[in-house]
PDB file of N, CA and C in Angstrom:
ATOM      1  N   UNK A   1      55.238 -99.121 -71.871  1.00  0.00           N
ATOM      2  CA  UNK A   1      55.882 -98.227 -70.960  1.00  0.00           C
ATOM      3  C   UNK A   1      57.169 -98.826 -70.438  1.00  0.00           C
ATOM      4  N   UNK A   2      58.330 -97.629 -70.214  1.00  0.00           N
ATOM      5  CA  UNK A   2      59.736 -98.411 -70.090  1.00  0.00           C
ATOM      6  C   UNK A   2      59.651 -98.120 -68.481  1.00  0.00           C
ATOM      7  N   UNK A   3      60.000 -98.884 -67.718  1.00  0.00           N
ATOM      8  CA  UNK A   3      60.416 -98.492 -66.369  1.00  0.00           C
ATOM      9  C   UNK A   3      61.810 -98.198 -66.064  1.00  0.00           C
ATOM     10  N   UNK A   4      62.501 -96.972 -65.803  1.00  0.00           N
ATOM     11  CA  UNK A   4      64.080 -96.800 -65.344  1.00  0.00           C
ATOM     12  C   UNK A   4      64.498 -97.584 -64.346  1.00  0.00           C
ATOM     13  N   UNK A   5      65.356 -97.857 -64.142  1.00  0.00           N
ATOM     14  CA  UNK A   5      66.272 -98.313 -63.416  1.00  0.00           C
ATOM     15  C   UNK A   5      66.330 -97.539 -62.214  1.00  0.00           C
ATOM     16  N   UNK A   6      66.701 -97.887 -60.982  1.00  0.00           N
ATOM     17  CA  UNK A   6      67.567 -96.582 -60.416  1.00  0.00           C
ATOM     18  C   UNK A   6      69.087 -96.621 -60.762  1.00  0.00           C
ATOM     19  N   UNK A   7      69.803 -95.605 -60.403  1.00  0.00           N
ATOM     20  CA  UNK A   7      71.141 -96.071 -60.708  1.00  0.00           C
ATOM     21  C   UNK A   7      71.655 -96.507 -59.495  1.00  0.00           C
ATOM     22  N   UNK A   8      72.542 -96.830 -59.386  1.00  0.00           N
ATOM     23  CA  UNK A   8      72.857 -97.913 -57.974  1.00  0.00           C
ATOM     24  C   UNK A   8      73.922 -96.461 -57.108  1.00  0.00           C
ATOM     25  N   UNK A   9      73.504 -96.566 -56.163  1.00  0.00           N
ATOM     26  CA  UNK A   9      74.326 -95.490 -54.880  1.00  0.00           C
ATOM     27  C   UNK A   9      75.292 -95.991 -54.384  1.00  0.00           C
ATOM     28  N   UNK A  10      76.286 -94.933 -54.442  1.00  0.00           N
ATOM     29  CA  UNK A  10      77.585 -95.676 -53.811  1.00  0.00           C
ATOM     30  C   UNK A  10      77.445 -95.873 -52.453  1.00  0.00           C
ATOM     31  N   UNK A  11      78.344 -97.175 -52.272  1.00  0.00           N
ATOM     32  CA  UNK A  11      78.687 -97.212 -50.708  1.00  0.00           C
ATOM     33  C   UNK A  11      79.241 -96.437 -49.756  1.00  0.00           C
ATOM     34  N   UNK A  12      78.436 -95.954 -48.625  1.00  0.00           N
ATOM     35  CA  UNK A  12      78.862 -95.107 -47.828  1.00  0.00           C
ATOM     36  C   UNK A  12      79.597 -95.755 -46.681  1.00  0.00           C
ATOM     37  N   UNK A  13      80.784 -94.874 -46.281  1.00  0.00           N
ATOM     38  CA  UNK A  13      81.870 -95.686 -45.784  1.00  0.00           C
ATOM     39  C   UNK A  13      80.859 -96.014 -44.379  1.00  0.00           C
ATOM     40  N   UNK A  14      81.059 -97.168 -43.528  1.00  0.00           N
ATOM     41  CA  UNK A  14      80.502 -97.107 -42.214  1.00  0.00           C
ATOM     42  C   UNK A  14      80.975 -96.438 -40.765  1.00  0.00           C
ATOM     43  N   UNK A  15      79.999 -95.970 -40.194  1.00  0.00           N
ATOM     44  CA  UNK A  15      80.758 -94.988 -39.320  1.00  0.00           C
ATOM     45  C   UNK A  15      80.911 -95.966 -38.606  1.00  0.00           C
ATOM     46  N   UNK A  16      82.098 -94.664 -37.710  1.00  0.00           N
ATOM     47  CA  UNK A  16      82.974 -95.319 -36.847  1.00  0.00           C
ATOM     48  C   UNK A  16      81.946 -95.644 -35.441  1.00  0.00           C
ATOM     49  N   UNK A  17      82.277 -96.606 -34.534  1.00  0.00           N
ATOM     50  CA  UNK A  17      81.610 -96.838 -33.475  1.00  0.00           C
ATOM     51  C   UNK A  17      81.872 -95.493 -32.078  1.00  0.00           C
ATOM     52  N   UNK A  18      80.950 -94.903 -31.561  1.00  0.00           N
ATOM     53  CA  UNK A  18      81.324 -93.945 -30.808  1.00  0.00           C
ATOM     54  C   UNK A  18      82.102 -94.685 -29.207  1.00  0.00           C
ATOM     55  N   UNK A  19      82.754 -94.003 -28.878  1.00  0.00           N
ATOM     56  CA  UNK A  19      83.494 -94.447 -27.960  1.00  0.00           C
ATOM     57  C   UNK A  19      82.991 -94.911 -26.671  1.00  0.00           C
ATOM     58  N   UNK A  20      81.677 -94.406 -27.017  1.00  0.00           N
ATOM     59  CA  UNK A  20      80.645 -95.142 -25.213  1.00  0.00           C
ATOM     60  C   UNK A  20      80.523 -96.274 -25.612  1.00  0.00           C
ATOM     61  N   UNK A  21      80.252 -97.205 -26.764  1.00  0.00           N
ATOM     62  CA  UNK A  21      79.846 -98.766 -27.012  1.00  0.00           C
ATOM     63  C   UNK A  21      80.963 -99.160 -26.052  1.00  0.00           C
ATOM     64  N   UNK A  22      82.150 -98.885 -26.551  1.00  0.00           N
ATOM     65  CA  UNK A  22      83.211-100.000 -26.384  1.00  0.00           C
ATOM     66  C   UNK A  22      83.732 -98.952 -24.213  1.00  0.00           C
ATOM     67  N   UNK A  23      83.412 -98.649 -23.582  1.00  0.00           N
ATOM     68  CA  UNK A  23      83.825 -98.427 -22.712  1.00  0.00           C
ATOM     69  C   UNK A  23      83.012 -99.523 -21.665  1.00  0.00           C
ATOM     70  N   UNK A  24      83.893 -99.898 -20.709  1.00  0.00           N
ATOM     71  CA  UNK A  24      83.083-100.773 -19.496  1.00  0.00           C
ATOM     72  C   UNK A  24      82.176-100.132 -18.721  1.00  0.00           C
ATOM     73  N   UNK A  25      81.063-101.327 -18.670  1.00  0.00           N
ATOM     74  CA  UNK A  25      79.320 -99.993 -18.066  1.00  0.00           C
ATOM     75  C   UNK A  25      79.917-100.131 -16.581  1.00  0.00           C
ATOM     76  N   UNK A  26      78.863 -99.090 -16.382  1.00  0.00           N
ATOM     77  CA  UNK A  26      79.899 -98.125 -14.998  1.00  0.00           C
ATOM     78  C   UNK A  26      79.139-100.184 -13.953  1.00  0.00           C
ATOM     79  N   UNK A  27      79.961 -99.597 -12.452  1.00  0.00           N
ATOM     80  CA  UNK A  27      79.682-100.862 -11.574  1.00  0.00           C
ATOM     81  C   UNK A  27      78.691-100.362 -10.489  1.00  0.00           C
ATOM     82  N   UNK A  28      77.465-101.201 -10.145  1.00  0.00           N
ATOM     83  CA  UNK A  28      76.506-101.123  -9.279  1.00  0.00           C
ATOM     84  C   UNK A  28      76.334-100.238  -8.602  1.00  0.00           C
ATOM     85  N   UNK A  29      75.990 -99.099  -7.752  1.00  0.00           N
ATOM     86  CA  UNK A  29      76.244 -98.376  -6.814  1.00  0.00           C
ATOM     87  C   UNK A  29      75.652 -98.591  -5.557  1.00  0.00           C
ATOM     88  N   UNK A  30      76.426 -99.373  -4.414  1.00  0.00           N
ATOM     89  CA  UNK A  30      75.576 -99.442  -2.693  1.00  0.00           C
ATOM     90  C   UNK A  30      74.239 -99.026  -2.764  1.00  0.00           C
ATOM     91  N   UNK A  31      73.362 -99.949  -2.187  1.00  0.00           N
ATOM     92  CA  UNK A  31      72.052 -99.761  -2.169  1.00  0.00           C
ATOM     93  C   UNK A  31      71.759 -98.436  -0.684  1.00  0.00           C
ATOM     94  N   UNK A  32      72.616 -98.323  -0.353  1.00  0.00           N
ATOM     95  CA  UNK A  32      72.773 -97.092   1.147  1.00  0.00           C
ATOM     96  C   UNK A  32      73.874 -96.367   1.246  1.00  0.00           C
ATOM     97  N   UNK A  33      73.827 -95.109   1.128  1.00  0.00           N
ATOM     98  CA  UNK A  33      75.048 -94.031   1.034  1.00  0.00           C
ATOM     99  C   UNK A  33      75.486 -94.363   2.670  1.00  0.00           C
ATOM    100  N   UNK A  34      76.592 -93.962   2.819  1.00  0.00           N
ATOM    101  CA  UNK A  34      77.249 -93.975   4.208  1.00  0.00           C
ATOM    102  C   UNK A  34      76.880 -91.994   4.010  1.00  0.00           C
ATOM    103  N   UNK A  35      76.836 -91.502   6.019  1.00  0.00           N
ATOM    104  CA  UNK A  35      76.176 -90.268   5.512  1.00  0.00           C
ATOM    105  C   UNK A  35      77.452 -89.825   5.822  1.00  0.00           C
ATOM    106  N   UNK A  36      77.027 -88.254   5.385  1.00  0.00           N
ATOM    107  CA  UNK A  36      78.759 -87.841   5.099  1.00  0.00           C
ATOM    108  C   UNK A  36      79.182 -86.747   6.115  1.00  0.00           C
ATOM    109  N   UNK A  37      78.441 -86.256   7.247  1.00  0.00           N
ATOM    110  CA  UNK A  37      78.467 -86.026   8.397  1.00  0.00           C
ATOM    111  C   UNK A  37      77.568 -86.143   9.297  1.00  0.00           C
ATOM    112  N   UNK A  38      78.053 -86.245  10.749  1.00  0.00           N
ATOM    113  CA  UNK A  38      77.158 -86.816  11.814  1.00  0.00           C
ATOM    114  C   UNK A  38      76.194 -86.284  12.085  1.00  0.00           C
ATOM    115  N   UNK A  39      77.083 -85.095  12.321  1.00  0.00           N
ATOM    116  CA  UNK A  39      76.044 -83.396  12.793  1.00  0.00           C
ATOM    117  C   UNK A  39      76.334 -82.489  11.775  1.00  0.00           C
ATOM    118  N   UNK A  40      74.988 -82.024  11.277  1.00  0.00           N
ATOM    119  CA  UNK A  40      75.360 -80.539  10.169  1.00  0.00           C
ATOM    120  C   UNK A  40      75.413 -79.453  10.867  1.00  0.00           C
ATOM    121  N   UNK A  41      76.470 -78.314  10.820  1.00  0.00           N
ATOM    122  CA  UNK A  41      76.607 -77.322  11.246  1.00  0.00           C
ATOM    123  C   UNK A  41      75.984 -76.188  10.924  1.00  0.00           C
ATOM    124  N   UNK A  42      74.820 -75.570  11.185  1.00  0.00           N
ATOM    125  CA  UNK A  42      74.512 -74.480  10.391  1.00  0.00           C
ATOM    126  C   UNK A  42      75.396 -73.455  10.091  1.00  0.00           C
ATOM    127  N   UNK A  43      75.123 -72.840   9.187  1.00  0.00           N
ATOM    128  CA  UNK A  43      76.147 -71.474   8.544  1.00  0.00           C
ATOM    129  C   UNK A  43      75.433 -70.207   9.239  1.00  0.00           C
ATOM    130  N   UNK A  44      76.281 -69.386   9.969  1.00  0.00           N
ATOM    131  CA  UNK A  44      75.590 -68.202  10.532  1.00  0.00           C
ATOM    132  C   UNK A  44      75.851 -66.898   9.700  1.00  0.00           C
ATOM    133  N   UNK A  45      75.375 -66.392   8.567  1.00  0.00           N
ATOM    134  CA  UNK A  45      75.969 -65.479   7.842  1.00  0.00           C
ATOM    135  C   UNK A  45      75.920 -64.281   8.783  1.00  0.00           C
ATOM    136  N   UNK A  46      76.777 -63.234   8.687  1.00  0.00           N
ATOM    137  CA  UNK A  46      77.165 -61.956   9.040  1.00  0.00           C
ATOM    138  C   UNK A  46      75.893 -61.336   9.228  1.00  0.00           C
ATOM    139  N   UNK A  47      75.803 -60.608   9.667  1.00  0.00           N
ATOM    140  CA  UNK A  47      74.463 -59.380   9.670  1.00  0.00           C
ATOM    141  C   UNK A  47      74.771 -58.032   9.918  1.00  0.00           C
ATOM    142  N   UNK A  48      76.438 -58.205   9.186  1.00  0.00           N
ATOM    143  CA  UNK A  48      76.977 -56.895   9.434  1.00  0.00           C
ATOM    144  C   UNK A  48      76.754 -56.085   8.137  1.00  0.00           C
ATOM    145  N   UNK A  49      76.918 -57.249   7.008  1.00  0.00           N
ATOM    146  CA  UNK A  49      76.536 -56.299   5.890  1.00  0.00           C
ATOM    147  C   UNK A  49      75.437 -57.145   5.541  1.00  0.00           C
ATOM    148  N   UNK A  50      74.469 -56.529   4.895  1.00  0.00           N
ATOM    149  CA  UNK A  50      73.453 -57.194   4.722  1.00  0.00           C
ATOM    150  C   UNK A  50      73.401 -58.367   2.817  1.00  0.00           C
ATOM    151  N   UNK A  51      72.223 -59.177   2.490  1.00  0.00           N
ATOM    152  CA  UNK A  51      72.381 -59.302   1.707  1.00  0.00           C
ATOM    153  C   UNK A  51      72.115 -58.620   0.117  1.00  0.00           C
ATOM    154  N   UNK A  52      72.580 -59.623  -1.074  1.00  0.00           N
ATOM    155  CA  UNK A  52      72.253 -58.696  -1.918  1.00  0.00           C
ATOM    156  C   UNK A  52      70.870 -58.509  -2.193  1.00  0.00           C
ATOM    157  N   UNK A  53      69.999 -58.990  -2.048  1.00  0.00           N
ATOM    158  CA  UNK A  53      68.510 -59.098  -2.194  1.00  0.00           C
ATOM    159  C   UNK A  53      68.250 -57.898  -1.205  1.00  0.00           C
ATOM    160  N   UNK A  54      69.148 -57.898   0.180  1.00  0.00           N
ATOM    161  CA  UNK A  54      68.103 -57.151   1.148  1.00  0.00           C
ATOM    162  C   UNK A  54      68.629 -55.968   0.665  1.00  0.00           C
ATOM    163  N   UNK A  55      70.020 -55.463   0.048  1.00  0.00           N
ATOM    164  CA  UNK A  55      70.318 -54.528  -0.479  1.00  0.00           C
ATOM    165  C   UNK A  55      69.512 -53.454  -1.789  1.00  0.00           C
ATOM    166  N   UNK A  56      68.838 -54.600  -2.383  1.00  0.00           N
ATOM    167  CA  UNK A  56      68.504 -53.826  -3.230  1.00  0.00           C
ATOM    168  C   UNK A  56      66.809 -53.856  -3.023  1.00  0.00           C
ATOM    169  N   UNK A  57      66.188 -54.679  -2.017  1.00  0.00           N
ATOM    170  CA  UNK A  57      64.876 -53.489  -1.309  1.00  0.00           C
ATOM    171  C   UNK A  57      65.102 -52.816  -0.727  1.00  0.00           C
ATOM    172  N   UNK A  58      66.180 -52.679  -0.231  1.00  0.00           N
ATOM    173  CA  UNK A  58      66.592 -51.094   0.583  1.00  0.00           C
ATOM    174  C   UNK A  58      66.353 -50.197  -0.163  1.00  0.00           C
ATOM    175  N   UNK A  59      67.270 -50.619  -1.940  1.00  0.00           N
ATOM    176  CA  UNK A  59      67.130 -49.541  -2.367  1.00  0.00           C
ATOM    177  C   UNK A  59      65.425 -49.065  -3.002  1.00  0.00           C
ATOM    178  N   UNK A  60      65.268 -49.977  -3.611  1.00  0.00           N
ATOM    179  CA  UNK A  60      63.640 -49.957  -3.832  1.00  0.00           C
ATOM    180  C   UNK A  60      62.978 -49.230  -3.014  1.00  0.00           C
ATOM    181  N   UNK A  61      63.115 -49.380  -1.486  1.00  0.00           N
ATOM    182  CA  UNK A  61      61.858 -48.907  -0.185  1.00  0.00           C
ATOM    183  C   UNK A  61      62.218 -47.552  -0.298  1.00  0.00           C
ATOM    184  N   UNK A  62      63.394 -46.701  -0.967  1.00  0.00           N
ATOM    185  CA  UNK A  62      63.704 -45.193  -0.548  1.00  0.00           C
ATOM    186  C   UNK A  62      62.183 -44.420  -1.603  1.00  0.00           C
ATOM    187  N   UNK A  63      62.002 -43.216  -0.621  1.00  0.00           N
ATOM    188  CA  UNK A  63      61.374 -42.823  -1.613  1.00  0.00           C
ATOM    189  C   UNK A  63      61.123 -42.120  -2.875  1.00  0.00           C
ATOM    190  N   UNK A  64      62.555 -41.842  -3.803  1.00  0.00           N
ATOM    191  CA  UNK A  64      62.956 -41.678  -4.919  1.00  0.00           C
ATOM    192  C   UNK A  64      63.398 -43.171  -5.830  1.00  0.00           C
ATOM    193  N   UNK A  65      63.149 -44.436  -5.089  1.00  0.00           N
ATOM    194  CA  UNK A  65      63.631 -45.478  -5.457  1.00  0.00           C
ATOM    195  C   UNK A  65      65.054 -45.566  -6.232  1.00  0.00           C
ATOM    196  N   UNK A  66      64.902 -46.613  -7.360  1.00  0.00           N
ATOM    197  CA  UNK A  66      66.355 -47.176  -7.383  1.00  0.00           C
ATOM    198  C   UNK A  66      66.449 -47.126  -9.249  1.00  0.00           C
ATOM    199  N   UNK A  67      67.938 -46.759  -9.776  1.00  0.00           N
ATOM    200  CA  UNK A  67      67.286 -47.081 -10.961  1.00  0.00           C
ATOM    201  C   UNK A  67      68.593 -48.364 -11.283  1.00  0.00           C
ATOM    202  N   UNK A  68      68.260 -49.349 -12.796  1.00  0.00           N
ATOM    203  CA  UNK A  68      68.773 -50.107 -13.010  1.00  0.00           C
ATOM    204  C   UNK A  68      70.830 -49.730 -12.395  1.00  0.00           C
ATOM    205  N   UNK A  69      70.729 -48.883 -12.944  1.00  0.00           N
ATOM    206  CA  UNK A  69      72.373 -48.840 -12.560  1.00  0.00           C
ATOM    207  C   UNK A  69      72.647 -48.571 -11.061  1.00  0.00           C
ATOM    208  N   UNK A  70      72.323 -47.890 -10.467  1.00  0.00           N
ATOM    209  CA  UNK A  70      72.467 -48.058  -9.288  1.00  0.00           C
ATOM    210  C   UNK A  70      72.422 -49.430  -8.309  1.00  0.00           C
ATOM    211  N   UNK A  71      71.338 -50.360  -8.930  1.00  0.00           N
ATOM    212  CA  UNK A  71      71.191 -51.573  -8.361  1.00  0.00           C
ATOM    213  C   UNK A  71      72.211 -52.206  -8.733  1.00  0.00           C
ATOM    214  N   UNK A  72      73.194 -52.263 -10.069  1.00  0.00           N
ATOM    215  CA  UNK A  72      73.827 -53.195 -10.904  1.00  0.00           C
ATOM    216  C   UNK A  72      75.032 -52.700  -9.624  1.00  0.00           C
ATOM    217  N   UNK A  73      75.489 -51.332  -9.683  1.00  0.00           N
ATOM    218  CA  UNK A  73      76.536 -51.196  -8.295  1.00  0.00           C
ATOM    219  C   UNK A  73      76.655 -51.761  -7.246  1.00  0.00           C
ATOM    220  N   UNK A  74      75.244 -51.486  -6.797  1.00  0.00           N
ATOM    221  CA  UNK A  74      75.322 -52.185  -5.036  1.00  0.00           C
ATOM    222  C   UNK A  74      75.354 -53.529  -5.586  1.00  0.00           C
ATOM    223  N   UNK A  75      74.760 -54.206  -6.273  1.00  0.00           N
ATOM    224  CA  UNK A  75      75.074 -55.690  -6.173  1.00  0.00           C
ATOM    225  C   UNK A  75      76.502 -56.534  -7.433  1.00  0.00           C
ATOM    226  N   UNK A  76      76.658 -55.735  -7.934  1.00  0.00           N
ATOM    227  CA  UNK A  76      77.585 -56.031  -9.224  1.00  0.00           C
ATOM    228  C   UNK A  76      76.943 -57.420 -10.177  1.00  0.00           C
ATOM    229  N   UNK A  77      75.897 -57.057  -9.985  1.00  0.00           N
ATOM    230  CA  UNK A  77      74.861 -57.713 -11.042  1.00  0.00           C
ATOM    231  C   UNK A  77      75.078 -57.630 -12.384  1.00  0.00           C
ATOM    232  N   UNK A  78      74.771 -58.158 -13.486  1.00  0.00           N
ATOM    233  CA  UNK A  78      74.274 -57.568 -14.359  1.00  0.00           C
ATOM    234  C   UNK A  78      73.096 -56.790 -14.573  1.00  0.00           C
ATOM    235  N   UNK A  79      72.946 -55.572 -15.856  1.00  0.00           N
ATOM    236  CA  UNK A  79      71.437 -55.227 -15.879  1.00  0.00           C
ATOM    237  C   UNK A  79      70.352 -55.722 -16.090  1.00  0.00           C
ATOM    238  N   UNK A  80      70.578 -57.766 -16.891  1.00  0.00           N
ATOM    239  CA  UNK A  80      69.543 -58.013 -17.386  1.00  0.00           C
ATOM    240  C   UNK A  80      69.335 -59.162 -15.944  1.00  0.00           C
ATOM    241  N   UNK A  81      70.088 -59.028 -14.997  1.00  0.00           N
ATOM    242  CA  UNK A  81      69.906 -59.880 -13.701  1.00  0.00           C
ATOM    243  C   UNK A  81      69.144 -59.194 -12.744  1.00  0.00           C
ATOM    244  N   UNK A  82      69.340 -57.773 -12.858  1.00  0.00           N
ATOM    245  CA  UNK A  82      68.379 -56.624 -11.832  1.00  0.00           C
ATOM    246  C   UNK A  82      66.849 -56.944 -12.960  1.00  0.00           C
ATOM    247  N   UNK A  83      66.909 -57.122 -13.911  1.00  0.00           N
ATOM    248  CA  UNK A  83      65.090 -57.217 -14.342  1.00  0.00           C
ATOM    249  C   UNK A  83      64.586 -57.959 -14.089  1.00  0.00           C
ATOM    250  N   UNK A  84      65.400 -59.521 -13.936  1.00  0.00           N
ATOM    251  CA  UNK A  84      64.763 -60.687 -13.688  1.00  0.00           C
ATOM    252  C   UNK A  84      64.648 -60.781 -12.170  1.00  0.00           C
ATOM    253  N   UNK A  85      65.285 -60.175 -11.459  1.00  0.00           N
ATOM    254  CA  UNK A  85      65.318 -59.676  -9.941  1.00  0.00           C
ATOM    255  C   UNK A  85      63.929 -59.296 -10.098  1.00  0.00           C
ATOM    256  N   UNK A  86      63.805 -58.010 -10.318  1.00  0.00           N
ATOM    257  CA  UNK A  86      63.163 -57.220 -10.516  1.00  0.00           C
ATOM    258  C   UNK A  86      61.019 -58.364 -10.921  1.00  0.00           C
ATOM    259  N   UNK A  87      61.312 -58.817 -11.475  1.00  0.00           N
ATOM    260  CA  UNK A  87      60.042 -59.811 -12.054  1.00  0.00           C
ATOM    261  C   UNK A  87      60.219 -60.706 -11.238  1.00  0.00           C
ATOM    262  N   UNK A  88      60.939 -61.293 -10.991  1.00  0.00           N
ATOM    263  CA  UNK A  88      60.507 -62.987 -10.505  1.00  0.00           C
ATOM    264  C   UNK A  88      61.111 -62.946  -9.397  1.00  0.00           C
ATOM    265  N   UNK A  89      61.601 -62.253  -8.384  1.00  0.00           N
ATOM    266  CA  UNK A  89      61.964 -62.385  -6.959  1.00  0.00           C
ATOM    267  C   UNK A  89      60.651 -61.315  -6.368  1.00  0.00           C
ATOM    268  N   UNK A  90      60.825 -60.275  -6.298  1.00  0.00           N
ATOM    269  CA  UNK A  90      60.430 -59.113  -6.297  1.00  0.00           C
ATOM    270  C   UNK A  90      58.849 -58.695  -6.421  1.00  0.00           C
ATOM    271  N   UNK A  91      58.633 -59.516  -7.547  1.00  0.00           N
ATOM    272  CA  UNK A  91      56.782 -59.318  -7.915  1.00  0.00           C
ATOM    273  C   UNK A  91      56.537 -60.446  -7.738  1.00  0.00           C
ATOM    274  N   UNK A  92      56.756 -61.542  -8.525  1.00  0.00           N
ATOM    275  CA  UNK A  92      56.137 -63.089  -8.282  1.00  0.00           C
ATOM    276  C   UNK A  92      56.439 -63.579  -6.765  1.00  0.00           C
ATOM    277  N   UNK A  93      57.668 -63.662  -6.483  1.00  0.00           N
ATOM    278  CA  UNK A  93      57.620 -64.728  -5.250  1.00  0.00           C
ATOM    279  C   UNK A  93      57.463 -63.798  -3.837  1.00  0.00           C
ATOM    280  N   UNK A  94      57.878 -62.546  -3.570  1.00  0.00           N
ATOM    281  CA  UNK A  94      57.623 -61.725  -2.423  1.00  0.00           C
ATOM    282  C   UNK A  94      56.199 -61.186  -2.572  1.00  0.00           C
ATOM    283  N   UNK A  95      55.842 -61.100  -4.402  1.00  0.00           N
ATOM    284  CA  UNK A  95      54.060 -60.216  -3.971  1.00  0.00           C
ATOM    285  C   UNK A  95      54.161 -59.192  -3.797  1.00  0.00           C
ATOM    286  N   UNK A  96      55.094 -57.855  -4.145  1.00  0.00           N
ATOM    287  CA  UNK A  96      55.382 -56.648  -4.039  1.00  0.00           C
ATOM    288  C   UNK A  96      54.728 -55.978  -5.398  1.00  0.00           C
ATOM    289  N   UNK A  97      54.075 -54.820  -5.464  1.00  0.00           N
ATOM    290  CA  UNK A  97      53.557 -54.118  -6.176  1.00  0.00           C
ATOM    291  C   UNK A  97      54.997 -53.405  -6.303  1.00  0.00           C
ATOM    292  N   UNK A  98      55.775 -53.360  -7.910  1.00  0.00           N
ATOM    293  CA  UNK A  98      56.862 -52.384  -8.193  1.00  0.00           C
ATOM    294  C   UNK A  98      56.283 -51.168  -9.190  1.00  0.00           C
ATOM    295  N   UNK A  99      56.851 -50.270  -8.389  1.00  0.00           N
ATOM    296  CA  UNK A  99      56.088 -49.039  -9.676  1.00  0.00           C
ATOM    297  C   UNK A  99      57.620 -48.661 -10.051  1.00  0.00           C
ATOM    298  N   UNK A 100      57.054 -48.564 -11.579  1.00  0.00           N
ATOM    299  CA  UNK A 100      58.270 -47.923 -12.314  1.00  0.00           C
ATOM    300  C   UNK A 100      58.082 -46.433 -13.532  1.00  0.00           C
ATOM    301  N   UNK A 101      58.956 -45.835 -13.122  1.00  0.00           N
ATOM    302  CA  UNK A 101      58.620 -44.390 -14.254  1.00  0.00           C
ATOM    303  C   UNK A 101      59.697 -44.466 -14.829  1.00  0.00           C
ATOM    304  N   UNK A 102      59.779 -43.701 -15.783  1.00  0.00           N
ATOM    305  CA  UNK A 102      60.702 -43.028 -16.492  1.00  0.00           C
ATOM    306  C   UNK A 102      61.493 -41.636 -16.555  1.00  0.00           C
ATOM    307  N   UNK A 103      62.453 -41.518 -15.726  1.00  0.00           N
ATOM    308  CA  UNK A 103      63.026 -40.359 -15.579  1.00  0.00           C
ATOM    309  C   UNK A 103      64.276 -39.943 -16.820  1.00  0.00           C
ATOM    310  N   UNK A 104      64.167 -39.391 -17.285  1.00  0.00           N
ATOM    311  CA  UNK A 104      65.286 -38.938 -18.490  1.00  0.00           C
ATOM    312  C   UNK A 104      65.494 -40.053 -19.136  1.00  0.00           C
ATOM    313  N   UNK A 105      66.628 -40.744 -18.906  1.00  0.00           N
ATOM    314  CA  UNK A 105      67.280 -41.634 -19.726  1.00  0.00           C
ATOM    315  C   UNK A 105      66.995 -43.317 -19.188  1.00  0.00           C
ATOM    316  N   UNK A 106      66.880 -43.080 -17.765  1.00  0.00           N
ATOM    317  CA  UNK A 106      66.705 -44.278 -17.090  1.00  0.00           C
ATOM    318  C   UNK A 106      65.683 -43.966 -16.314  1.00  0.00           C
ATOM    319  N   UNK A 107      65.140 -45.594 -16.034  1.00  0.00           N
ATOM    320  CA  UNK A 107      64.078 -45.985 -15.575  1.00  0.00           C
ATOM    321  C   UNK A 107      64.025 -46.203 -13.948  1.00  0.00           C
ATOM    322  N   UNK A 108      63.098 -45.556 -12.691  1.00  0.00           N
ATOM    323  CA  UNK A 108      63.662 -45.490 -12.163  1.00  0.00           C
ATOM    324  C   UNK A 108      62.574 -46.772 -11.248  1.00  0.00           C
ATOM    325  N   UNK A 109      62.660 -47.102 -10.688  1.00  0.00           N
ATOM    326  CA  UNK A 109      61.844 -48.729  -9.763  1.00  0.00           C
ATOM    327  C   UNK A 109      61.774 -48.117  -8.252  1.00  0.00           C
ATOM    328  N   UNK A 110      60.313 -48.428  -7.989  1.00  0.00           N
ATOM    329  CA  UNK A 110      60.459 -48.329  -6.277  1.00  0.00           C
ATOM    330  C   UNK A 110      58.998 -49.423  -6.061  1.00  0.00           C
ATOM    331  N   UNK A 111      59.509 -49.903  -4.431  1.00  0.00           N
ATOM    332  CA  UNK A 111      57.955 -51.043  -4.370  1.00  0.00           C
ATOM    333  C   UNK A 111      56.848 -49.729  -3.975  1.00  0.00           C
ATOM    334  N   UNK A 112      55.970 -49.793  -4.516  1.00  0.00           N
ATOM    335  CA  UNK A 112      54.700 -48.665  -4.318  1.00  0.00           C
ATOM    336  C   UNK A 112      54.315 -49.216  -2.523  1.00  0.00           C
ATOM    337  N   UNK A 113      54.050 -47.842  -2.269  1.00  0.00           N
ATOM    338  CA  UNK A 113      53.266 -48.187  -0.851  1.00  0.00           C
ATOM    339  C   UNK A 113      54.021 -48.299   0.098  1.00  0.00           C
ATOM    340  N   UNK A 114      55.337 -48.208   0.331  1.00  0.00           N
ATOM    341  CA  UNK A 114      56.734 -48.980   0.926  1.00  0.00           C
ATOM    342  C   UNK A 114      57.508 -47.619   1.316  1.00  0.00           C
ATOM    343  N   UNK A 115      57.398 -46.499   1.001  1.00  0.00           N
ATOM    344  CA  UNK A 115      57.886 -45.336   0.879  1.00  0.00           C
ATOM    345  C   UNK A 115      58.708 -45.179   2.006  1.00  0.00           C
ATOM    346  N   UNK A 116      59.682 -45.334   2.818  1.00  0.00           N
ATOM    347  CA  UNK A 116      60.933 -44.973   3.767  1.00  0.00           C
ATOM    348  C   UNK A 116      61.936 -43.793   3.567  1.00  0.00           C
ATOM    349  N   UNK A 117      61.097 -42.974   4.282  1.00  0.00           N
ATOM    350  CA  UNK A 117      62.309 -41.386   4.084  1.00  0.00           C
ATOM    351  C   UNK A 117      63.388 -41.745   3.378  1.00  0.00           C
TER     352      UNK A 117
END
């Protein structure tokens, strides 16, 4: 039995070294931040207009509710930001039962049970 050879592989050029080897490693950082104000000021937001969250259970609580486009207005959301609104603010973290139908073309959302003239 003959055994082949391999044939011999050319040399591949060597890469170049990436530019983090050769940069100086960063220097120690203070074992204690100096703080960066004395007193924090709280922020008093407006309560003249409300927010966008409280805006759009407003619209939810009516009792014809709200449909995607209408919400995308009052808040200038996107539509796929009113669904995730819609799931994970809305049902998961507040615990709101949302009922949703289907009216013509669009879908229309209200929190069940919540009904406000």
């Amino acid at each position: 039995m003959s055994v082949r050879k391999r044939k011999p592989q050319p040399v591949k050029a060597a890469k170049a070294h990436s530019r983090r080897t050769h940069q100086a490693k960063p220097k120690a950082r203070p074992a204690i931040k100096p703080a960066k104000a004395a007193v924090a000021v709280p922020q008093v937001k407006d309560r003249a207009s409300p927010s966008k969250q409280e805006a759009v259970l407003a619209l939810l609580q009516r009792a014809k509710g709200a449909t995607i486009p209408q919400i995308t207005e009052a808040t200038g959301w996107q539509p796929h930001s009113v669904r995730g609104f819609l799931s994970g603010v809305v049902k998961k973290k507040l615990k709101l039962k949302v009922e949703s139908r289907k009216d013509g073309s669009d879908r229309t959302y209200r929190i069940k049970g919540r009904a406000s003239s």
